[in-house]
PDB file of N, CA and C in Angstrom:
ATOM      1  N   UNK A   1     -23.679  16.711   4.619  1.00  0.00           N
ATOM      2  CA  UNK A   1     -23.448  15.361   4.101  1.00  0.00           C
ATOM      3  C   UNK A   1     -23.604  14.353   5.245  1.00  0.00           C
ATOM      4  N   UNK A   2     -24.295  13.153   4.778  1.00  0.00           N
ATOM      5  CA  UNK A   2     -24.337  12.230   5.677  1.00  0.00           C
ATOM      6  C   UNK A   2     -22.912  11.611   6.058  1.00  0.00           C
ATOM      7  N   UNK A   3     -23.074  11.033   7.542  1.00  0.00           N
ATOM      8  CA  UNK A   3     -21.533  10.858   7.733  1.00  0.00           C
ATOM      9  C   UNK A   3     -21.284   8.897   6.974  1.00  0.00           C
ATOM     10  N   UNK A   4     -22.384   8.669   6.795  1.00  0.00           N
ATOM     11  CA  UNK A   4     -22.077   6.932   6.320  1.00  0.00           C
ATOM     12  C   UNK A   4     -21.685   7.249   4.431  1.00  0.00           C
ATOM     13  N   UNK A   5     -22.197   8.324   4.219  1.00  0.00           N
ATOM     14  CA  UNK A   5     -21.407   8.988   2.240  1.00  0.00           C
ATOM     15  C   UNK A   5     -19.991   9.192   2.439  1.00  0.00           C
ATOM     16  N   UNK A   6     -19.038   8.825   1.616  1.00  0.00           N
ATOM     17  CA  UNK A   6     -18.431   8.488   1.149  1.00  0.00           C
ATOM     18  C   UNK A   6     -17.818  10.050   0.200  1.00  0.00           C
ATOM     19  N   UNK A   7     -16.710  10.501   0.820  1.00  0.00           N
ATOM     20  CA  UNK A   7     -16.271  11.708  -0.002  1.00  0.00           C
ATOM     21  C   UNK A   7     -15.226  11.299  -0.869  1.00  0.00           C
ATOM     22  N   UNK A   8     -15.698  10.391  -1.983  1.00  0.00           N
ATOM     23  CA  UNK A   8     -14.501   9.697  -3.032  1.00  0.00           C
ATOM     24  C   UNK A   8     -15.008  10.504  -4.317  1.00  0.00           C
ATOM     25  N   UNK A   9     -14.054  10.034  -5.409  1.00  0.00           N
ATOM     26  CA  UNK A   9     -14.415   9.641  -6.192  1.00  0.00           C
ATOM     27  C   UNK A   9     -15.982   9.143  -7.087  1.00  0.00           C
ATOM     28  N   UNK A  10     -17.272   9.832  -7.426  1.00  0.00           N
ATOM     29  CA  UNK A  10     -18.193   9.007  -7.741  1.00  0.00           C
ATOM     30  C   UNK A  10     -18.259   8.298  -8.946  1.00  0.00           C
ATOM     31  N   UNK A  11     -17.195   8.721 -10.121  1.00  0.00           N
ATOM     32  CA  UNK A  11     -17.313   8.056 -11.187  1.00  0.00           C
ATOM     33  C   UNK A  11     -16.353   6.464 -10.921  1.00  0.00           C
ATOM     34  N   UNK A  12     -15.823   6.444  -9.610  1.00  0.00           N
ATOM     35  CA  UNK A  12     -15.316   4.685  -9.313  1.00  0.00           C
ATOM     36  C   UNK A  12     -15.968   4.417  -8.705  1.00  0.00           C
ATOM     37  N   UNK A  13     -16.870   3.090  -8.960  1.00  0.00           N
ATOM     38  CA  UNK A  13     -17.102   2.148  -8.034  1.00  0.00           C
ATOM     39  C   UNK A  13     -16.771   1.439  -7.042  1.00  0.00           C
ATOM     40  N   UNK A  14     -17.145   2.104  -5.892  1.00  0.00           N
ATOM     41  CA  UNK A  14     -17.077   1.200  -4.843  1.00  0.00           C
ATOM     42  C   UNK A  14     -17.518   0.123  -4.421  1.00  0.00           C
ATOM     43  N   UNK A  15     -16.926  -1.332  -5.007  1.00  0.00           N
ATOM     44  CA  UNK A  15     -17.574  -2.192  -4.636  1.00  0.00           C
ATOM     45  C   UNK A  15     -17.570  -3.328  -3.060  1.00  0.00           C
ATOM     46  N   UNK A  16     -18.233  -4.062  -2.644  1.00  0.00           N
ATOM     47  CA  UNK A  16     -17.743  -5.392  -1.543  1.00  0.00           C
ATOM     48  C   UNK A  16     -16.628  -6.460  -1.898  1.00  0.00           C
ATOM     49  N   UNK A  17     -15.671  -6.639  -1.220  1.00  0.00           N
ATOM     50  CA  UNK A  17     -14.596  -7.284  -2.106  1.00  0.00           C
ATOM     51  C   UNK A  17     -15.179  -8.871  -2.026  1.00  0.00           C
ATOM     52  N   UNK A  18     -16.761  -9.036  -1.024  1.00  0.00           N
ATOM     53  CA  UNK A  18     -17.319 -10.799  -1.408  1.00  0.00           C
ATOM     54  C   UNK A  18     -17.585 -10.273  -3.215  1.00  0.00           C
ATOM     55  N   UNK A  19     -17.945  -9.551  -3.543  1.00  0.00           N
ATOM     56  CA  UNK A  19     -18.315  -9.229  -4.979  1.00  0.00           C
ATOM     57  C   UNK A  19     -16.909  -9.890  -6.138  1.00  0.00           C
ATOM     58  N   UNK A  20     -15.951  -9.688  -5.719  1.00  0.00           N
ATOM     59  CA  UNK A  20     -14.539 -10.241  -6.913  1.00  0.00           C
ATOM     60  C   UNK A  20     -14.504 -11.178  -7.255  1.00  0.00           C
ATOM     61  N   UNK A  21     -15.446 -12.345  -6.876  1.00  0.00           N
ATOM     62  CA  UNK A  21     -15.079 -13.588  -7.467  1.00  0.00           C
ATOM     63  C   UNK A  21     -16.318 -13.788  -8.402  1.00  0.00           C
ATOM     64  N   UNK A  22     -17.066 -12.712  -8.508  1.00  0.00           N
ATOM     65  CA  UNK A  22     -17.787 -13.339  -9.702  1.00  0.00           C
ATOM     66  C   UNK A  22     -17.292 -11.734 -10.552  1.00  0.00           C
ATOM     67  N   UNK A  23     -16.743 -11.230 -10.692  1.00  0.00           N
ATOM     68  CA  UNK A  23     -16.052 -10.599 -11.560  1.00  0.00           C
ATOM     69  C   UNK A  23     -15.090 -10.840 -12.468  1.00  0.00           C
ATOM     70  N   UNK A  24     -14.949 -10.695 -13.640  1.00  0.00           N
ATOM     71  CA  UNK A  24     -13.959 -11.320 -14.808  1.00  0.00           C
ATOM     72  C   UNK A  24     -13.225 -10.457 -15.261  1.00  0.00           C
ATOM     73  N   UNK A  25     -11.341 -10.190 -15.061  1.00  0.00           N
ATOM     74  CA  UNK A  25     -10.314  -9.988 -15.271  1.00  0.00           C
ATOM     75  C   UNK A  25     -10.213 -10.427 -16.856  1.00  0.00           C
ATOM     76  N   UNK A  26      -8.895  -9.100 -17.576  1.00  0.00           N
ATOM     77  CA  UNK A  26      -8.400  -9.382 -18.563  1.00  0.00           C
ATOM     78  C   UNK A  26      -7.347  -9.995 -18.142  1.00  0.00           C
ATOM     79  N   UNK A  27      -6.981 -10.975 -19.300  1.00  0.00           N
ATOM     80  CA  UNK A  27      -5.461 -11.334 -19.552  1.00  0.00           C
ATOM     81  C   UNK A  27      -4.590 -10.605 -19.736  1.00  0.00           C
ATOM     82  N   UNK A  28      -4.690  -9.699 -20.250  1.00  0.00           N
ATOM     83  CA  UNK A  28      -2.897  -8.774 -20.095  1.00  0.00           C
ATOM     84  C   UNK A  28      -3.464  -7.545 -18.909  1.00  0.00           C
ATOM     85  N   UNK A  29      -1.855  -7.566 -18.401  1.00  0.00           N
ATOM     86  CA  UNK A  29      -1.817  -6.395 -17.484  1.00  0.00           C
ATOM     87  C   UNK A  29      -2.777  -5.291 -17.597  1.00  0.00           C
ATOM     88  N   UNK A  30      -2.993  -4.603 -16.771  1.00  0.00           N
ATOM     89  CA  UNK A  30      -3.442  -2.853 -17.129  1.00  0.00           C
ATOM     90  C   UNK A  30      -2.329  -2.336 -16.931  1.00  0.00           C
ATOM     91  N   UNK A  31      -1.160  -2.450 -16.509  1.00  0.00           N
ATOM     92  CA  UNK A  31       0.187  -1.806 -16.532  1.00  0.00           C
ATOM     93  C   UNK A  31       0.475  -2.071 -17.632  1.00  0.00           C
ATOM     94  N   UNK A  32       1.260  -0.834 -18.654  1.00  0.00           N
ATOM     95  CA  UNK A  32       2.622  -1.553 -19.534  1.00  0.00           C
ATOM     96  C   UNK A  32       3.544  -1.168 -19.236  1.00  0.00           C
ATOM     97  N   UNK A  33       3.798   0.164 -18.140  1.00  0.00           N
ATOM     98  CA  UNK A  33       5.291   0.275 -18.224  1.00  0.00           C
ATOM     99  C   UNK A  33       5.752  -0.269 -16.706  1.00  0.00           C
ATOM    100  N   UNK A  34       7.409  -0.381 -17.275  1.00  0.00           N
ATOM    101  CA  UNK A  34       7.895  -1.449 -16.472  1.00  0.00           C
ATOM    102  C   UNK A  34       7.949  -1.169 -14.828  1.00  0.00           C
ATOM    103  N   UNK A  35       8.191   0.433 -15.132  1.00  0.00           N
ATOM    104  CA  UNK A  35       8.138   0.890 -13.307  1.00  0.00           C
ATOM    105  C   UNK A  35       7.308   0.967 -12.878  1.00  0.00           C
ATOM    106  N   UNK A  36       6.095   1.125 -13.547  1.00  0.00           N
ATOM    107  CA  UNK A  36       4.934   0.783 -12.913  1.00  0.00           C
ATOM    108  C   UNK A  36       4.479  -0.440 -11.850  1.00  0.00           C
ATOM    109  N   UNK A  37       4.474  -1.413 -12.983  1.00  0.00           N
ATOM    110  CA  UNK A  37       4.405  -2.399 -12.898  1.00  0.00           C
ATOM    111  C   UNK A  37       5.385  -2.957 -11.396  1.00  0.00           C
ATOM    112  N   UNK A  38       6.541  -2.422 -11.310  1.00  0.00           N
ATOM    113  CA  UNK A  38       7.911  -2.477 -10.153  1.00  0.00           C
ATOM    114  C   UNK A  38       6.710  -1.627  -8.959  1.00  0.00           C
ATOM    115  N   UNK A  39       6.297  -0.709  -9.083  1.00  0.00           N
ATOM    116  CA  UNK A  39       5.653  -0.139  -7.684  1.00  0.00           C
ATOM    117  C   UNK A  39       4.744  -0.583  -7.531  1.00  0.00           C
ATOM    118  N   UNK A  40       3.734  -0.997  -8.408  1.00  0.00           N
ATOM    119  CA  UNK A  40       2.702  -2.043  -7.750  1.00  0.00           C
ATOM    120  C   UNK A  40       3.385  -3.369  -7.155  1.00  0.00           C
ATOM    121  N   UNK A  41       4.056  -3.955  -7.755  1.00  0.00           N
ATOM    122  CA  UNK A  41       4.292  -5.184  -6.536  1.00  0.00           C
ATOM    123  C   UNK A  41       5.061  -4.551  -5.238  1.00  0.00           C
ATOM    124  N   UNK A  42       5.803  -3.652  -5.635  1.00  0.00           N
ATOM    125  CA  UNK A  42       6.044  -2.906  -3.992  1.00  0.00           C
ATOM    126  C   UNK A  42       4.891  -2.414  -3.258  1.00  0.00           C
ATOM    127  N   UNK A  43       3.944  -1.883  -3.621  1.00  0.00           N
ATOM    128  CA  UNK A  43       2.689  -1.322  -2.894  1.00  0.00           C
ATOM    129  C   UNK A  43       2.126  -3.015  -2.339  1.00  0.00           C
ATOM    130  N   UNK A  44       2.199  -3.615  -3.344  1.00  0.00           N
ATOM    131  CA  UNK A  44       0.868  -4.725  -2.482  1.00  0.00           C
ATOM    132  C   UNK A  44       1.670  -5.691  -1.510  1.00  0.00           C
ATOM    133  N   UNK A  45       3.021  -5.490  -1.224  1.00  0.00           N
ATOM    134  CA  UNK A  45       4.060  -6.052   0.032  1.00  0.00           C
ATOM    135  C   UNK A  45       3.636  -5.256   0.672  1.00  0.00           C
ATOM    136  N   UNK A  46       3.812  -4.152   0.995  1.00  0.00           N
ATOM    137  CA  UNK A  46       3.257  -3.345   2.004  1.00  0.00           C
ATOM    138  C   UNK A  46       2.205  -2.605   2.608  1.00  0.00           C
ATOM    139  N   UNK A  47       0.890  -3.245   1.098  1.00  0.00           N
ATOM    140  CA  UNK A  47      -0.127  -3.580   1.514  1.00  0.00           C
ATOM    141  C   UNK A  47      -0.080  -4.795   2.456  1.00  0.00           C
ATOM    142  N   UNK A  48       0.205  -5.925   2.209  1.00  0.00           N
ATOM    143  CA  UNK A  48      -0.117  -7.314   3.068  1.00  0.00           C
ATOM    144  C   UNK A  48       0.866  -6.992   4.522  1.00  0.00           C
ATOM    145  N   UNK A  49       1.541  -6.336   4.848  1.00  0.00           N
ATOM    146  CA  UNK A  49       2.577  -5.917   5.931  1.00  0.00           C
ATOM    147  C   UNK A  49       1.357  -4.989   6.502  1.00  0.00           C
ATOM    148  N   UNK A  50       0.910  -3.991   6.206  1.00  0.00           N
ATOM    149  CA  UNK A  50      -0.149  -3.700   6.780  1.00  0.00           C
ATOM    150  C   UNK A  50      -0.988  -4.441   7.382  1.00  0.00           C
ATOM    151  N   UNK A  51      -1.629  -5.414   6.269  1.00  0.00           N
ATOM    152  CA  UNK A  51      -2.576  -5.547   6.935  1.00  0.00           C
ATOM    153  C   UNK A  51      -2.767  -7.198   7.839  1.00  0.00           C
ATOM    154  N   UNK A  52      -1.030  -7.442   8.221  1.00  0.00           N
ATOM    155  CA  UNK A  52      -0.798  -8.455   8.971  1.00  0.00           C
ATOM    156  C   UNK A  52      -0.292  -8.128   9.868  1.00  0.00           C
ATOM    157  N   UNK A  53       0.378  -7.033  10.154  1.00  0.00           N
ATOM    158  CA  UNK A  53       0.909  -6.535  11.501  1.00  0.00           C
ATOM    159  C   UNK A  53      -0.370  -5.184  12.070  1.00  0.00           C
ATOM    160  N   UNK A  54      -0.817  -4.684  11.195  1.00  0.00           N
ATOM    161  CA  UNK A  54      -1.849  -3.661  12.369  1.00  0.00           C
ATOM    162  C   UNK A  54      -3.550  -3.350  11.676  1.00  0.00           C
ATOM    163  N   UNK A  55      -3.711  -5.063  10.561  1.00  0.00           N
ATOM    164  CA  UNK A  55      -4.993  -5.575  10.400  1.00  0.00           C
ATOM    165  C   UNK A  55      -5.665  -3.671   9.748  1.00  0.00           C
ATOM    166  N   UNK A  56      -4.768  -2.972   9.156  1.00  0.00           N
ATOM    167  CA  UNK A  56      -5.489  -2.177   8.495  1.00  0.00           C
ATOM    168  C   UNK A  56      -5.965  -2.201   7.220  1.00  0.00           C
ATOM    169  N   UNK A  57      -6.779  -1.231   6.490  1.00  0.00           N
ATOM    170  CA  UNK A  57      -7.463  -1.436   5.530  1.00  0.00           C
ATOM    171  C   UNK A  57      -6.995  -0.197   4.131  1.00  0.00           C
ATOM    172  N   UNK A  58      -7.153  -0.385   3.132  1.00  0.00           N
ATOM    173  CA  UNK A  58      -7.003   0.383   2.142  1.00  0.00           C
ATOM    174  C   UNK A  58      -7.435   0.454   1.009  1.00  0.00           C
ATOM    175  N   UNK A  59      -7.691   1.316   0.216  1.00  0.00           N
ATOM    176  CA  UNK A  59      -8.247   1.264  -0.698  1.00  0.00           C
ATOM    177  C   UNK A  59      -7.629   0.365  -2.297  1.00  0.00           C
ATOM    178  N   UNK A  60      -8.008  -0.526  -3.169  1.00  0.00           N
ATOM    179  CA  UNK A  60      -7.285  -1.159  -4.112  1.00  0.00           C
ATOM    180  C   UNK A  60      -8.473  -0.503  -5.299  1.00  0.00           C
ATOM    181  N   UNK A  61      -7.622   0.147  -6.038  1.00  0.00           N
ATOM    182  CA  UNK A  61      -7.957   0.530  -7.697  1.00  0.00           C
ATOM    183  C   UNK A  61      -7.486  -0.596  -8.507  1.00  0.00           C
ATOM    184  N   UNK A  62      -8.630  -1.163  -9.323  1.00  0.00           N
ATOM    185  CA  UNK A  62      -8.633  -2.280 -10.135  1.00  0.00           C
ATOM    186  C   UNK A  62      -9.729  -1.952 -11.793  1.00  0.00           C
ATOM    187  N   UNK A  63      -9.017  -2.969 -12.649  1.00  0.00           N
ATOM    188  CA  UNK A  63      -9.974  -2.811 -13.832  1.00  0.00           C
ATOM    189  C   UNK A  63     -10.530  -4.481 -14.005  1.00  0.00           C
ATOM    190  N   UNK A  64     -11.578  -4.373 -14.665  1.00  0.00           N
ATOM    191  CA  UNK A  64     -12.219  -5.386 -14.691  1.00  0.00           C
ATOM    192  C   UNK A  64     -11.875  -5.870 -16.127  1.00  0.00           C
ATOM    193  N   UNK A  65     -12.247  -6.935 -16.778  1.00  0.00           N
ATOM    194  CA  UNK A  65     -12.509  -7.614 -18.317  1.00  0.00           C
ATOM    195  C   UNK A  65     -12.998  -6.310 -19.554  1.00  0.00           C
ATOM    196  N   UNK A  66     -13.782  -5.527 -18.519  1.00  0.00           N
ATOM    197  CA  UNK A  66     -14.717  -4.901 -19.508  1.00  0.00           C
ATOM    198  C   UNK A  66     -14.447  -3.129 -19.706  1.00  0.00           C
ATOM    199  N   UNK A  67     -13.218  -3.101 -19.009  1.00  0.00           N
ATOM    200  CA  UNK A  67     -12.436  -2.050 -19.181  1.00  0.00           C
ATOM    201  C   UNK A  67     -13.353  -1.142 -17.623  1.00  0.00           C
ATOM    202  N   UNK A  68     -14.205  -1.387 -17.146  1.00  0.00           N
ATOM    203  CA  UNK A  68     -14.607  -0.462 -15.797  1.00  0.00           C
ATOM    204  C   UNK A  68     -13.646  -0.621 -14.333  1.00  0.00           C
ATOM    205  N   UNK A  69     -13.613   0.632 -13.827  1.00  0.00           N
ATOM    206  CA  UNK A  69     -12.813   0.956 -12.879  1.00  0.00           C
ATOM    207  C   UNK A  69     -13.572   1.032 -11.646  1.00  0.00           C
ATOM    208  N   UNK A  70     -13.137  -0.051 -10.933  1.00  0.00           N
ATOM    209  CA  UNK A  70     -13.819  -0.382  -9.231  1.00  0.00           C
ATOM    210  C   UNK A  70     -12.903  -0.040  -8.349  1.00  0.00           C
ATOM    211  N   UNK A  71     -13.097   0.305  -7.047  1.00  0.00           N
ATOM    212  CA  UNK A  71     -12.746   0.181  -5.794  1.00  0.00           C
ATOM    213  C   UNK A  71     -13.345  -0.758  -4.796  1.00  0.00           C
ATOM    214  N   UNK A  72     -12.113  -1.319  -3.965  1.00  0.00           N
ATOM    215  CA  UNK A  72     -12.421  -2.185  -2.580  1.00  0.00           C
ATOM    216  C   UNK A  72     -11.820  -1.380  -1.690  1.00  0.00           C
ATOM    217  N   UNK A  73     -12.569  -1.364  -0.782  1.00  0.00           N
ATOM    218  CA  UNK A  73     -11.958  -1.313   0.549  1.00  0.00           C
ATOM    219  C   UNK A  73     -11.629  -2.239   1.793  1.00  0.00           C
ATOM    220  N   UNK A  74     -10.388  -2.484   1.641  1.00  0.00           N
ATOM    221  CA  UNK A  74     -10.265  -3.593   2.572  1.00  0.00           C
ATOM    222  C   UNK A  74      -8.435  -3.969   2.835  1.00  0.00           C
ATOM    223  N   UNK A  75      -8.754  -5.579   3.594  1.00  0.00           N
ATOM    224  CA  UNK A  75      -7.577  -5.957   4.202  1.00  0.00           C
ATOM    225  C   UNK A  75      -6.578  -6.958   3.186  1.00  0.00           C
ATOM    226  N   UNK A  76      -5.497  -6.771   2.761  1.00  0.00           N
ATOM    227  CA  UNK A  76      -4.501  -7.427   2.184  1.00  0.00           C
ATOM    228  C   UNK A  76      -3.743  -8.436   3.147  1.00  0.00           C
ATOM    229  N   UNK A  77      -4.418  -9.839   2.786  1.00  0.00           N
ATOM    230  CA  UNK A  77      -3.425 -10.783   4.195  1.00  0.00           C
ATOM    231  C   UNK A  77      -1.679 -11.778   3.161  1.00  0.00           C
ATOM    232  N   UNK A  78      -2.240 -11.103   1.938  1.00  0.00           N
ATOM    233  CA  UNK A  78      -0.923 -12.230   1.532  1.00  0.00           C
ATOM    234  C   UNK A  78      -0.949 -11.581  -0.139  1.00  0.00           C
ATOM    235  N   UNK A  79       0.455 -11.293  -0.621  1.00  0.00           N
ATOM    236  CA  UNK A  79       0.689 -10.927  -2.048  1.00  0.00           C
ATOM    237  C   UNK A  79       1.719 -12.155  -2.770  1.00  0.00           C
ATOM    238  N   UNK A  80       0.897 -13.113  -3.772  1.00  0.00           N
ATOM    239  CA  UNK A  80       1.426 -13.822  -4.562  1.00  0.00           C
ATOM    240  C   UNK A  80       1.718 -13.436  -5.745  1.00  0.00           C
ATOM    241  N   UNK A  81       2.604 -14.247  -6.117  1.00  0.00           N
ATOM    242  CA  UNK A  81       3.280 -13.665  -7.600  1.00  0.00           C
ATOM    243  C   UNK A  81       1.875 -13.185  -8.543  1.00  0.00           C
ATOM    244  N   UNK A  82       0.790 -14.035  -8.698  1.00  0.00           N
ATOM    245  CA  UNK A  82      -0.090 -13.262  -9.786  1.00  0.00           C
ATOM    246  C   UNK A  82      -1.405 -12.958  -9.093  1.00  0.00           C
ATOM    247  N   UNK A  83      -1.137 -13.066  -7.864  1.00  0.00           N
ATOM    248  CA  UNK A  83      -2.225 -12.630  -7.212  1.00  0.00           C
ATOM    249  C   UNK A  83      -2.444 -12.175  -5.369  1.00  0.00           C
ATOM    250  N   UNK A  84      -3.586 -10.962  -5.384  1.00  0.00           N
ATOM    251  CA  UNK A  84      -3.480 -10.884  -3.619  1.00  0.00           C
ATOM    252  C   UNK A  84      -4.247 -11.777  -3.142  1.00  0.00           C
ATOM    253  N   UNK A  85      -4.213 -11.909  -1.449  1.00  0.00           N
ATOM    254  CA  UNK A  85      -5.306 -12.818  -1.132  1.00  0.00           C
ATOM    255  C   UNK A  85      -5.779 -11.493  -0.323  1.00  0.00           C
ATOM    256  N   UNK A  86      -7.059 -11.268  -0.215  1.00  0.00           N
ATOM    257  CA  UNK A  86      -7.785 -10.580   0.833  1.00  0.00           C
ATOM    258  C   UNK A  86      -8.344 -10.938   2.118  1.00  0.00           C
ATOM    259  N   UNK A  87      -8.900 -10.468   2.724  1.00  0.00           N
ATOM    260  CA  UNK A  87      -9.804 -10.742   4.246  1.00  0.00           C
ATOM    261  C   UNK A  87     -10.742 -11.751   3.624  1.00  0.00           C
ATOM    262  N   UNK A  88     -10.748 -13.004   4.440  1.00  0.00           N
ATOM    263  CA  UNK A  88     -12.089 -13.847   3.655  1.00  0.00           C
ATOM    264  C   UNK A  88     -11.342 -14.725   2.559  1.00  0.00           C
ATOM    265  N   UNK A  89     -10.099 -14.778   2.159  1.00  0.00           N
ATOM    266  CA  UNK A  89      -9.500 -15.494   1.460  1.00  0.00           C
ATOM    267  C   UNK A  89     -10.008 -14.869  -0.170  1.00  0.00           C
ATOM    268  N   UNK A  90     -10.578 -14.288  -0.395  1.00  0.00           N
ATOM    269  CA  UNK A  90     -10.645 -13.362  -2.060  1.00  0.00           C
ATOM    270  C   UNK A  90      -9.442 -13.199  -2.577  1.00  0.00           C
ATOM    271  N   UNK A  91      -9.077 -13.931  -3.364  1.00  0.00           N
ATOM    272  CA  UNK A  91      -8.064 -13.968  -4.748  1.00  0.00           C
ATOM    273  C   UNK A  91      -8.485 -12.303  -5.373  1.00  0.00           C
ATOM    274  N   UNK A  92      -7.557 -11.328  -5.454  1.00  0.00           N
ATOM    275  CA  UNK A  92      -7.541 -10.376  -6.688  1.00  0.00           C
ATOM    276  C   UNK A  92      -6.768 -10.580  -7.628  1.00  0.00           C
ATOM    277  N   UNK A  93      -6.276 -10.335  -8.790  1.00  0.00           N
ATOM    278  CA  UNK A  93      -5.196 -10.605  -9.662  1.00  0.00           C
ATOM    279  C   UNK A  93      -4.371  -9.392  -9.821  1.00  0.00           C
ATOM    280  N   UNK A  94      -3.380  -9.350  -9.637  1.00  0.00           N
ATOM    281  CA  UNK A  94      -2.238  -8.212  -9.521  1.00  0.00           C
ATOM    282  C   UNK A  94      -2.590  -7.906 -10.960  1.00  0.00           C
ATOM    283  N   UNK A  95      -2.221  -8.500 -12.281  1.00  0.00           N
ATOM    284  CA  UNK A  95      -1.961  -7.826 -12.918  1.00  0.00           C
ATOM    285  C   UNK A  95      -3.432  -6.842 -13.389  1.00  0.00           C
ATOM    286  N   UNK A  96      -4.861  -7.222 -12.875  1.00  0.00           N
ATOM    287  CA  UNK A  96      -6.290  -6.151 -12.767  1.00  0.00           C
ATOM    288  C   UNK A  96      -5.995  -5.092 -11.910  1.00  0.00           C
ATOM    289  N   UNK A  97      -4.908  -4.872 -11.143  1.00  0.00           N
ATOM    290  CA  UNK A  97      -4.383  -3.525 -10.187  1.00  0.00           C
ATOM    291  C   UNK A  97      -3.745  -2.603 -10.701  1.00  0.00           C
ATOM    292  N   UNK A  98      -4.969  -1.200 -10.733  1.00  0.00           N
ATOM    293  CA  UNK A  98      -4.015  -0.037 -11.260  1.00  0.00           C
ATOM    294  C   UNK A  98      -3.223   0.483  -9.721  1.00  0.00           C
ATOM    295  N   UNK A  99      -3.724   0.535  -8.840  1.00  0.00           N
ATOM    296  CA  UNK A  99      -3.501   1.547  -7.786  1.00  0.00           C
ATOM    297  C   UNK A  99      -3.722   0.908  -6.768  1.00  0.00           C
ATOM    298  N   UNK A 100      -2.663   1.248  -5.298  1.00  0.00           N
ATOM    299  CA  UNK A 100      -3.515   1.395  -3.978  1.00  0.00           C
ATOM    300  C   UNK A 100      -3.211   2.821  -3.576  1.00  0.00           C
ATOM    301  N   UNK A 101      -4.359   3.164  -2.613  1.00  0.00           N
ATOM    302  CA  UNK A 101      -4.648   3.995  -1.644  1.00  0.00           C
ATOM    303  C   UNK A 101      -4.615   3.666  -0.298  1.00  0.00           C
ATOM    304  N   UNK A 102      -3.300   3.992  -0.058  1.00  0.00           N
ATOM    305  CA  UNK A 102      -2.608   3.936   1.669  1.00  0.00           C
ATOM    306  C   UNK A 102      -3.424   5.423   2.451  1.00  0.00           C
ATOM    307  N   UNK A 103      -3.742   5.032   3.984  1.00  0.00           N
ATOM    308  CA  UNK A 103      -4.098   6.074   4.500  1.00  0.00           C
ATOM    309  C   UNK A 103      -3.028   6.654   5.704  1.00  0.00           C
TER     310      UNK A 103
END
């Protein structure tokens, strides 16, 4: 295997997180249950604690409008109530976050 491939997942997309702003989010959560919902906003605090004290990177599982499942890889500099900010200032919307992947 080449070392620049990627041993993920191939049925998620890995996308560039300049790519999220022309991407279109549903209105309701992809979470419904409530603890869920409780560990994702704990994950993306300590996503942005990451990646303001030692500028690391991680993986964010997200759904789009159209029900498809992407990946970013990247830096979390700030978690607002309905949304992250990324490296580059990229708005994600918490409630399009199924998952992060801490390394």
């Amino acid at each position: 295997m080449l070392p620049e491939l990627k041993t993920t997942d191939p049925a998620v997309e890995t996308i560039e997180k300049e790519t999220i702003p022309q991407l279109r989010f549903a209105q309701e959560d992809v979470l419904t249950d409530k603890a869920a919902i409780q560990r994702r906003r704990h994950d993306a605090e300590r996503a942005a604690t990451l990646g303001n004290a030692y500028h690391g990177k991680l993986d964010i599982y997200f759904r789009t409008e159209d029900g498809v499942i992407k990946r970013v890889h990247t830096t979390v500099w700030a978690t607002h109530e309905e949304y992250l900010t990324l490296k580059s200032g990229i708005a994600l919307p918490l409630r399009a976050i199924l998952s992060f992947d801490f390394y």
